[in-house]
PDB file of N, CA and C in Angstrom:
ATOM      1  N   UNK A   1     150.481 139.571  86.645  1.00  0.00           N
ATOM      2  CA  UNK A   1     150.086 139.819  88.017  1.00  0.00           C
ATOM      3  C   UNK A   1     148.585 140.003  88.030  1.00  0.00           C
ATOM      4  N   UNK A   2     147.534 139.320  88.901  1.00  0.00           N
ATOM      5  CA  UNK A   2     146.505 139.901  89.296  1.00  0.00           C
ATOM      6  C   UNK A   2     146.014 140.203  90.443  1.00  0.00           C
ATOM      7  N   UNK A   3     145.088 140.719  90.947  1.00  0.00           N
ATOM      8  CA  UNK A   3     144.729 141.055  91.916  1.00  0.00           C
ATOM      9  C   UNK A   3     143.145 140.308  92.363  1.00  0.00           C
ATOM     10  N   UNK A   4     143.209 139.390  93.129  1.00  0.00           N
ATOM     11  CA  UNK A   4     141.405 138.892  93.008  1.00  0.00           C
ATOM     12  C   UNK A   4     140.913 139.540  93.357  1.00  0.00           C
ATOM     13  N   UNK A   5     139.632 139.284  92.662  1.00  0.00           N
ATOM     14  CA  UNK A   5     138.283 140.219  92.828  1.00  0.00           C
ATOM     15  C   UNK A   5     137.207 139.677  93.240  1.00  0.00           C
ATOM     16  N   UNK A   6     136.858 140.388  94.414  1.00  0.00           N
ATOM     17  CA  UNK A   6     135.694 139.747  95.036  1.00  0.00           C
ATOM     18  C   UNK A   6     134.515 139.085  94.395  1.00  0.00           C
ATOM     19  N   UNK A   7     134.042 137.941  95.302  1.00  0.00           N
ATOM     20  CA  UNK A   7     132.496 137.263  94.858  1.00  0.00           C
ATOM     21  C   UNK A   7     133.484 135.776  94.520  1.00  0.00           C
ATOM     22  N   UNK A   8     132.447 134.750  95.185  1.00  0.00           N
ATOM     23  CA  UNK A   8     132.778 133.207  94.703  1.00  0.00           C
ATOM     24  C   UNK A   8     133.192 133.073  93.549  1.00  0.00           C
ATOM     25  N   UNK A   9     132.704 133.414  92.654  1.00  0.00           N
ATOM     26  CA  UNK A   9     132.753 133.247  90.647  1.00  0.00           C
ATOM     27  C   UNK A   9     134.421 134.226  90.180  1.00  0.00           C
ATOM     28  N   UNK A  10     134.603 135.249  90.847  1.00  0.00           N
ATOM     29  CA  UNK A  10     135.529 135.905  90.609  1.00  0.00           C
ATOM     30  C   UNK A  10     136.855 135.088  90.871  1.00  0.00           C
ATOM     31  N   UNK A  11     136.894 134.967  92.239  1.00  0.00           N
ATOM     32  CA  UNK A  11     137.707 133.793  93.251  1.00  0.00           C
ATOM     33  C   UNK A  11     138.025 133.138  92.448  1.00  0.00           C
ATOM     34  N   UNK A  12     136.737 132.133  91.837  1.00  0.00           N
ATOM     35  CA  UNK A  12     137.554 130.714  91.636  1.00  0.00           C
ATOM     36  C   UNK A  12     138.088 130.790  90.329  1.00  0.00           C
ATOM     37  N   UNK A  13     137.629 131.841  89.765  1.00  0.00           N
ATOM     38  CA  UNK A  13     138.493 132.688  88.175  1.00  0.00           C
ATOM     39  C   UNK A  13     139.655 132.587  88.557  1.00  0.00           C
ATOM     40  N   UNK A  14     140.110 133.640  89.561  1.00  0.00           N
ATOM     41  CA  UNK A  14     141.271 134.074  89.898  1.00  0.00           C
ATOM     42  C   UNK A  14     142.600 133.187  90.360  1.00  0.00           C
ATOM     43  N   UNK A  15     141.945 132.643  91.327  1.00  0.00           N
ATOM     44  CA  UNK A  15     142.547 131.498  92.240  1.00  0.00           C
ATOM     45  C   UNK A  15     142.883 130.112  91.484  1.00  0.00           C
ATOM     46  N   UNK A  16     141.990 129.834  89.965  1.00  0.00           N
ATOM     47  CA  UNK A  16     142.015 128.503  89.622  1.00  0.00           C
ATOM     48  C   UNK A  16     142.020 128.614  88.203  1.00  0.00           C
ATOM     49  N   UNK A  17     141.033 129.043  87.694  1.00  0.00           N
ATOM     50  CA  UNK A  17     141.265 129.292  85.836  1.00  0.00           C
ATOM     51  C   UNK A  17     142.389 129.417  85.586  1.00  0.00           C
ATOM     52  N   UNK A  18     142.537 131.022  85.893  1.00  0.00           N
ATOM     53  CA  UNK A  18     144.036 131.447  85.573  1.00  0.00           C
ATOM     54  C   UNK A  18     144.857 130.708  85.731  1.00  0.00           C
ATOM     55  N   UNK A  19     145.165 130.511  86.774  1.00  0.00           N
ATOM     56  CA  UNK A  19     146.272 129.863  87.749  1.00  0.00           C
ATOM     57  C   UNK A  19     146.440 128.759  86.370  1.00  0.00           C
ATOM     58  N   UNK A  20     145.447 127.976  86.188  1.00  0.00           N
ATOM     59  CA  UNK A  20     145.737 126.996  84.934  1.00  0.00           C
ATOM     60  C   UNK A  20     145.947 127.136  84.040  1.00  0.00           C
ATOM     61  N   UNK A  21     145.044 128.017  83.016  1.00  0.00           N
ATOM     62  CA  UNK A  21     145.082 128.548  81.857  1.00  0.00           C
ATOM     63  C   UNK A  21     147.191 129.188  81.852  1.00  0.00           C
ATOM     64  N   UNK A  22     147.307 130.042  82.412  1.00  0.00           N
ATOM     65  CA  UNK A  22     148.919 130.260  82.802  1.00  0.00           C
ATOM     66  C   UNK A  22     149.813 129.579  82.301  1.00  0.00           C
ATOM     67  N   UNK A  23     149.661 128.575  83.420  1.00  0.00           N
ATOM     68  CA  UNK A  23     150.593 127.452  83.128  1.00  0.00           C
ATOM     69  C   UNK A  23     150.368 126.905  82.194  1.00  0.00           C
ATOM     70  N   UNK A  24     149.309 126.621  80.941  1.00  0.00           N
ATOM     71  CA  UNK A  24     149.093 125.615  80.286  1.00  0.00           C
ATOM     72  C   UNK A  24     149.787 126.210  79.153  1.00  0.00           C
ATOM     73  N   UNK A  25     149.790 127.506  79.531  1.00  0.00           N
ATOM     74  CA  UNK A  25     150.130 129.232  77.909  1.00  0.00           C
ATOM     75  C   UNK A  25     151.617 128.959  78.298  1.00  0.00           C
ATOM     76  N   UNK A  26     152.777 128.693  79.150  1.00  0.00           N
ATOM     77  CA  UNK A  26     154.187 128.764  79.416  1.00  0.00           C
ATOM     78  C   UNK A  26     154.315 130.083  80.359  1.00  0.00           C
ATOM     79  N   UNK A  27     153.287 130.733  80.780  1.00  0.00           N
ATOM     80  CA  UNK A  27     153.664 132.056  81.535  1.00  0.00           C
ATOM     81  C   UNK A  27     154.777 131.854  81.993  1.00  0.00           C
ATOM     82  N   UNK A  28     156.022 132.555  82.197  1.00  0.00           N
ATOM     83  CA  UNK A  28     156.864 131.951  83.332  1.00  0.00           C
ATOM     84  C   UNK A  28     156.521 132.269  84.930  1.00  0.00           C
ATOM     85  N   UNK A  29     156.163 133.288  85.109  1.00  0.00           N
ATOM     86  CA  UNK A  29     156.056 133.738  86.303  1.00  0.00           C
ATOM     87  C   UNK A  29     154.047 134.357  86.539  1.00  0.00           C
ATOM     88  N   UNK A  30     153.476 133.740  87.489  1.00  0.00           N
ATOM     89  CA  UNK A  30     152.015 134.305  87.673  1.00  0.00           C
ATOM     90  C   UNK A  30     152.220 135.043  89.499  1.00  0.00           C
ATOM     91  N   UNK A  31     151.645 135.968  89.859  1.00  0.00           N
ATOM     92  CA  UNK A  31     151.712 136.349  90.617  1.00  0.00           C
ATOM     93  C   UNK A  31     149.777 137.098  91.098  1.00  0.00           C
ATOM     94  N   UNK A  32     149.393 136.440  92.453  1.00  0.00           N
ATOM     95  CA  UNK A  32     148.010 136.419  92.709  1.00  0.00           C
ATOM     96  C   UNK A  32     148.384 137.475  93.863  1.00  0.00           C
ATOM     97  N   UNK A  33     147.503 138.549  93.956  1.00  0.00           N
ATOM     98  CA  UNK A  33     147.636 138.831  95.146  1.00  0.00           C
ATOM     99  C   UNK A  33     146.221 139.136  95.816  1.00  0.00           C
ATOM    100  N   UNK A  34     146.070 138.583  96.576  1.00  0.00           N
ATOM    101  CA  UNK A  34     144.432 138.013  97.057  1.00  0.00           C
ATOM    102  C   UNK A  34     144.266 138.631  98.411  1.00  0.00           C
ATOM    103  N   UNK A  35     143.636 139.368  98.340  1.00  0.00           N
ATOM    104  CA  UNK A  35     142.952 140.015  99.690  1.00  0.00           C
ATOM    105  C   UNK A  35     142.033 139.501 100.518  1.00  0.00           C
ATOM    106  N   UNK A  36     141.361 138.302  99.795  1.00  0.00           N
ATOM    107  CA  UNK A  36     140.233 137.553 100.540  1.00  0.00           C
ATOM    108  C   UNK A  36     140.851 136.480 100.612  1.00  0.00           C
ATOM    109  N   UNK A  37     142.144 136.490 101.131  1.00  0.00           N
ATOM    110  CA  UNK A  37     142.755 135.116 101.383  1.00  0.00           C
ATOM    111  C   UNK A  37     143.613 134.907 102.831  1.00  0.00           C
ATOM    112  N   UNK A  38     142.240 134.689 103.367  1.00  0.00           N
ATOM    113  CA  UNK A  38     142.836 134.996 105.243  1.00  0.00           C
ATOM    114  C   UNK A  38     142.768 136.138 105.551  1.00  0.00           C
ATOM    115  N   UNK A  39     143.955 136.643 105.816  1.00  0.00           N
ATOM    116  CA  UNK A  39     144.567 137.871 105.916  1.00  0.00           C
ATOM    117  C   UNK A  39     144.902 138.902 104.644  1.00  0.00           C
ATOM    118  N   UNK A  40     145.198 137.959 103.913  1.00  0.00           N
ATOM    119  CA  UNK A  40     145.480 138.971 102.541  1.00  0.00           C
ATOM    120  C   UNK A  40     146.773 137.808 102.667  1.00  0.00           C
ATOM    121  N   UNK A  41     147.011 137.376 101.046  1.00  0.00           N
ATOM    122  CA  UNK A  41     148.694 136.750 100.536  1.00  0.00           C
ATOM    123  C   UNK A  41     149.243 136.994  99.510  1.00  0.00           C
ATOM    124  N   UNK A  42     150.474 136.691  99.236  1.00  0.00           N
ATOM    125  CA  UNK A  42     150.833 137.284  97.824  1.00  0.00           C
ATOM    126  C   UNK A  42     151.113 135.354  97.273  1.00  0.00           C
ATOM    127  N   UNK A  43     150.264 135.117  96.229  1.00  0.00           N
ATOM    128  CA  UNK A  43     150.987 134.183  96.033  1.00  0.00           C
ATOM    129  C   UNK A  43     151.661 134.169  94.499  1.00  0.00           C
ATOM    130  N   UNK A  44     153.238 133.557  94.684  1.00  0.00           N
ATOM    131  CA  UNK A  44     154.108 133.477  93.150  1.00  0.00           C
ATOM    132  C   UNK A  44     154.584 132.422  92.693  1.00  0.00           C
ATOM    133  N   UNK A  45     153.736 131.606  91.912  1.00  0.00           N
ATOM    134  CA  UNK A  45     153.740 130.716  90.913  1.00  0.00           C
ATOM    135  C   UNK A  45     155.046 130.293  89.295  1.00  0.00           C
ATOM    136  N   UNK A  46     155.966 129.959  90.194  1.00  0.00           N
ATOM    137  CA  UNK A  46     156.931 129.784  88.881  1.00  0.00           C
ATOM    138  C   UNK A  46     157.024 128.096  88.034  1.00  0.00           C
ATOM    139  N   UNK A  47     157.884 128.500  87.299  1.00  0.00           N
ATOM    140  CA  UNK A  47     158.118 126.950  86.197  1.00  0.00           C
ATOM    141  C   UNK A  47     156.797 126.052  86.365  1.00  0.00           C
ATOM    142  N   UNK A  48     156.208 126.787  84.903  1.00  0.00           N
ATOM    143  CA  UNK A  48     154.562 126.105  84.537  1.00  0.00           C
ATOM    144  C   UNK A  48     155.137 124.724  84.146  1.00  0.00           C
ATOM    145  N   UNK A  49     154.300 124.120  84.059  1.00  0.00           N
ATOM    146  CA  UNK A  49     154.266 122.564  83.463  1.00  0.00           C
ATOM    147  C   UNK A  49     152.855 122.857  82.890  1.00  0.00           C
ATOM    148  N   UNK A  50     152.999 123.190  80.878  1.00  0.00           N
ATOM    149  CA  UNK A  50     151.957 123.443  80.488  1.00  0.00           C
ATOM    150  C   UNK A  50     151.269 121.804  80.236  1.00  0.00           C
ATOM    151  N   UNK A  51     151.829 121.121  80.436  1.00  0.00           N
ATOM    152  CA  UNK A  51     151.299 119.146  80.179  1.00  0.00           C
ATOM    153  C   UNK A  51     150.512 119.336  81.278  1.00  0.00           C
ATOM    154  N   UNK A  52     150.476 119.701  82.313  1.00  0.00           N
ATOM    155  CA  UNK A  52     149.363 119.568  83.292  1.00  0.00           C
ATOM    156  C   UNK A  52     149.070 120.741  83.947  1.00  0.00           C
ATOM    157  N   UNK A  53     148.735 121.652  83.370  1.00  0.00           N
ATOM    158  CA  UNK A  53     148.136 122.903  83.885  1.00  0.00           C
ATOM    159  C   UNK A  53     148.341 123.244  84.948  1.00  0.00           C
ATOM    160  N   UNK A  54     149.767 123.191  85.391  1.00  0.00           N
ATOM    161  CA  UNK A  54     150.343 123.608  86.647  1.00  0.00           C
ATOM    162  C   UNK A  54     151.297 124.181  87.005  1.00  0.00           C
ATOM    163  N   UNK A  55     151.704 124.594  87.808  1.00  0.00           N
ATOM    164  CA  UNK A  55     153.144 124.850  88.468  1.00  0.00           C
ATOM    165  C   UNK A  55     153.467 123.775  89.367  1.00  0.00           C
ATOM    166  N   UNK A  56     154.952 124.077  88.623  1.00  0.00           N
ATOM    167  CA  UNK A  56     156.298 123.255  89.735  1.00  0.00           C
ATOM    168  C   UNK A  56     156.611 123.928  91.042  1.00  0.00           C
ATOM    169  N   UNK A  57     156.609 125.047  91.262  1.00  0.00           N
ATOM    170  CA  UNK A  57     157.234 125.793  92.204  1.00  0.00           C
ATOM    171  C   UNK A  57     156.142 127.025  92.635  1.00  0.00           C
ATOM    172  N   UNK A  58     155.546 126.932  93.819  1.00  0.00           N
ATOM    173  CA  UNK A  58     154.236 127.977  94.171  1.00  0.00           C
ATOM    174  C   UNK A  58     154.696 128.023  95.456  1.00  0.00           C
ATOM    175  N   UNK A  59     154.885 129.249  95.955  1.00  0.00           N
ATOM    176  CA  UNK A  59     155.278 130.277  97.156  1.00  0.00           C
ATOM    177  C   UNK A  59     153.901 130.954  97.177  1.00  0.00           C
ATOM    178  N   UNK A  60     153.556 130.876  98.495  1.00  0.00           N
ATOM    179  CA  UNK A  60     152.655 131.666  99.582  1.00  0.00           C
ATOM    180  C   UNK A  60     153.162 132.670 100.574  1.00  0.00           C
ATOM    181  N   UNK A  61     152.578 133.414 100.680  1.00  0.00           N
ATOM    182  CA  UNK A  61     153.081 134.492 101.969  1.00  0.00           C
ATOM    183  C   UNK A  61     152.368 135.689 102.151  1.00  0.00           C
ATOM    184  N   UNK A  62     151.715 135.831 103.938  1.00  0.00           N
ATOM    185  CA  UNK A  62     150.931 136.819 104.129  1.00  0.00           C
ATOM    186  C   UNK A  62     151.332 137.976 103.792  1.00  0.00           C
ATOM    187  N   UNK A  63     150.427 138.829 103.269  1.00  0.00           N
ATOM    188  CA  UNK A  63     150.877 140.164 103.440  1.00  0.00           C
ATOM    189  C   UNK A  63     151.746 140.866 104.235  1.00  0.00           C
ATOM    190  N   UNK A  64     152.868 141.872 104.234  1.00  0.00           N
ATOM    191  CA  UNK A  64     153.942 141.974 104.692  1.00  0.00           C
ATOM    192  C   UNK A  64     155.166 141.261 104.989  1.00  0.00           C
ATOM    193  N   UNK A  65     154.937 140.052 104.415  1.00  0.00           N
ATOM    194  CA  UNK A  65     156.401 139.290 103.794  1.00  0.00           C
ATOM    195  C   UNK A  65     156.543 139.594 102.460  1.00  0.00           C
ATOM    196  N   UNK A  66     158.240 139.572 102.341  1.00  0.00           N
ATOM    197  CA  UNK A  66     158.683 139.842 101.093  1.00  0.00           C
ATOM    198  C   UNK A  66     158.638 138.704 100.012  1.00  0.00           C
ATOM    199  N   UNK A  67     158.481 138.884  99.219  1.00  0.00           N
ATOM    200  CA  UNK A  67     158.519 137.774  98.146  1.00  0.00           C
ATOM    201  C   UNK A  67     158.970 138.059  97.206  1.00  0.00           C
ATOM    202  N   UNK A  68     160.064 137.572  96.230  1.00  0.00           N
ATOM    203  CA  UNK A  68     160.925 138.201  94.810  1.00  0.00           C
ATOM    204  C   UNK A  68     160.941 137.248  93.719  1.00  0.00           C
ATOM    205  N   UNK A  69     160.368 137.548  92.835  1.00  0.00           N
ATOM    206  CA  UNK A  69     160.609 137.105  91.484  1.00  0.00           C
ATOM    207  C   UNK A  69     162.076 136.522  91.094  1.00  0.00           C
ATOM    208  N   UNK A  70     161.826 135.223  91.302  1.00  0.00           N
ATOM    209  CA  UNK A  70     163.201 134.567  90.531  1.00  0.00           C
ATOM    210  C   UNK A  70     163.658 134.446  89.124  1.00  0.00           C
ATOM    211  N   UNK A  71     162.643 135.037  88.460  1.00  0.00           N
ATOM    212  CA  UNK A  71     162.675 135.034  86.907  1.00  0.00           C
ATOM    213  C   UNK A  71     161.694 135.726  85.856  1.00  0.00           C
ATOM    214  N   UNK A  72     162.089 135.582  84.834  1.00  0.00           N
ATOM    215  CA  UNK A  72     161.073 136.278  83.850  1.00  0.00           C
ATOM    216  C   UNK A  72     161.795 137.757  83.903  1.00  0.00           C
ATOM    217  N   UNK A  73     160.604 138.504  82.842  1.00  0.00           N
ATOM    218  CA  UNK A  73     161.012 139.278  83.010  1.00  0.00           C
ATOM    219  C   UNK A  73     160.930 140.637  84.233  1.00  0.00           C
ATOM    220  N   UNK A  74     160.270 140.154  84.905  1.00  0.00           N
ATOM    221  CA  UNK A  74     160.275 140.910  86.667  1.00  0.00           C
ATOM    222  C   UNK A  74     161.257 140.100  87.541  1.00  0.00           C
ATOM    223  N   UNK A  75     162.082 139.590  86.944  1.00  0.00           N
ATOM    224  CA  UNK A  75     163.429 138.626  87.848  1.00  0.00           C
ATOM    225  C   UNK A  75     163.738 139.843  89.124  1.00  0.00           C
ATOM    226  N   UNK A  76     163.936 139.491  89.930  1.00  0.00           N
ATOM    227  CA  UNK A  76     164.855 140.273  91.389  1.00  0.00           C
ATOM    228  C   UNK A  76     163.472 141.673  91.621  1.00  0.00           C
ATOM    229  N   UNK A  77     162.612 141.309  90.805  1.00  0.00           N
ATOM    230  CA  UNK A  77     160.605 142.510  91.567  1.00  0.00           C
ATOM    231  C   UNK A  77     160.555 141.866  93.017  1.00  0.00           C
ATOM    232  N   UNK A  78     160.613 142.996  94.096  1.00  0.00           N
ATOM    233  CA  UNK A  78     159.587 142.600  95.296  1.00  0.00           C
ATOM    234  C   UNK A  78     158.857 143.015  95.733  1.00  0.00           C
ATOM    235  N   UNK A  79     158.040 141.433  96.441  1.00  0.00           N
ATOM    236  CA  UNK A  79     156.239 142.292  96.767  1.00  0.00           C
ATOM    237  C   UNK A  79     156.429 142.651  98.275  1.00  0.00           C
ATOM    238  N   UNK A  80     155.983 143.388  98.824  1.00  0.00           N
ATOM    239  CA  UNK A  80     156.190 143.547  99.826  1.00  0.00           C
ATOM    240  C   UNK A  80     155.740 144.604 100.613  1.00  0.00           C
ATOM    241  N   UNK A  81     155.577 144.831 101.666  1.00  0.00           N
ATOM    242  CA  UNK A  81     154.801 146.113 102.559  1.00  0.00           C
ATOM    243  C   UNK A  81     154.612 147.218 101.727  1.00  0.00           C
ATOM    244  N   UNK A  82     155.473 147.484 101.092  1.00  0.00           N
ATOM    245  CA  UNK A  82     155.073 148.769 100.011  1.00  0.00           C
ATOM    246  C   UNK A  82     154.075 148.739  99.159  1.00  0.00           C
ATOM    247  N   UNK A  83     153.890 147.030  98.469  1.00  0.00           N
ATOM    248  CA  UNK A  83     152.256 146.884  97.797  1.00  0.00           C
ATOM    249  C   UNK A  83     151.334 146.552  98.629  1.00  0.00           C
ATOM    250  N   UNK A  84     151.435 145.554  99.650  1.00  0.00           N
ATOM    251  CA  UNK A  84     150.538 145.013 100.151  1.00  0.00           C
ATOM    252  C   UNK A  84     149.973 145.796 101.295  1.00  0.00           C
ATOM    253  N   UNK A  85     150.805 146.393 102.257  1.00  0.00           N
ATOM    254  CA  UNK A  85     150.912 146.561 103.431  1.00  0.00           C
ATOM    255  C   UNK A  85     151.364 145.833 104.474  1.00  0.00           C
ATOM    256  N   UNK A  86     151.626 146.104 105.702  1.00  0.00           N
ATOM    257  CA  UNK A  86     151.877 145.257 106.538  1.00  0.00           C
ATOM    258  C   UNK A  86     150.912 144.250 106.910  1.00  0.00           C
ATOM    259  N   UNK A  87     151.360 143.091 107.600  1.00  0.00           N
ATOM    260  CA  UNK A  87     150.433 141.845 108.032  1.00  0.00           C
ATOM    261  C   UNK A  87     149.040 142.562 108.431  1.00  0.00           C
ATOM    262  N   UNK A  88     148.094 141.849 108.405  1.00  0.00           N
ATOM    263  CA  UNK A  88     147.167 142.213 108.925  1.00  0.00           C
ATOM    264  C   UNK A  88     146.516 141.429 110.308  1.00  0.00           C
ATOM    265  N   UNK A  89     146.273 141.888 111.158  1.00  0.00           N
ATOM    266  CA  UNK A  89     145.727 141.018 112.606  1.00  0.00           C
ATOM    267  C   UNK A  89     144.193 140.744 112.315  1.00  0.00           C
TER     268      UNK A  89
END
């Protein structure tokens, strides 16, 4: 799980290195939760494809939607108003 951290250079760490580096390692499950992303989102990144530094399966959702880990070992974890808070206007 990370949390981005402010500043362009941090971002595109957060949002894109990782995000690759991840998938390329077999992570099963990456989970971003980005505050400078709109409103704030949780995003959860499953089944890497380390051949191309990616994920198969990437879920988005503003803050105060629930979102649950389909696997790994945080299988049936949810993110949700209790971490994030509610939506933000």
């Amino acid at each position: 799980m990370e949390v981005a951290s402010p500043g362009h250079r941090n971002l595109e760490r957060d949002r894109m290195r990782k995000r690759r580096e991840y998938a390329r390692a077999g992570i099963p499950v990456y989970v971003l939760i980005d505050d400078y992303d709109g409103q704030g989102s949780v995003t959860l990144f499953t089944v890497p494809r380390p051949d191309k530094a990616d994920w198969e399966d990437i879920h988005r959702v503003p803050y105060g939607t629930e979102i649950t880990s389909p696997e790994g070992p945080a299988k049936g974890f949810v993110i949700g108003e209790a971490i994030t808070g509610p939506k933000r206007k």
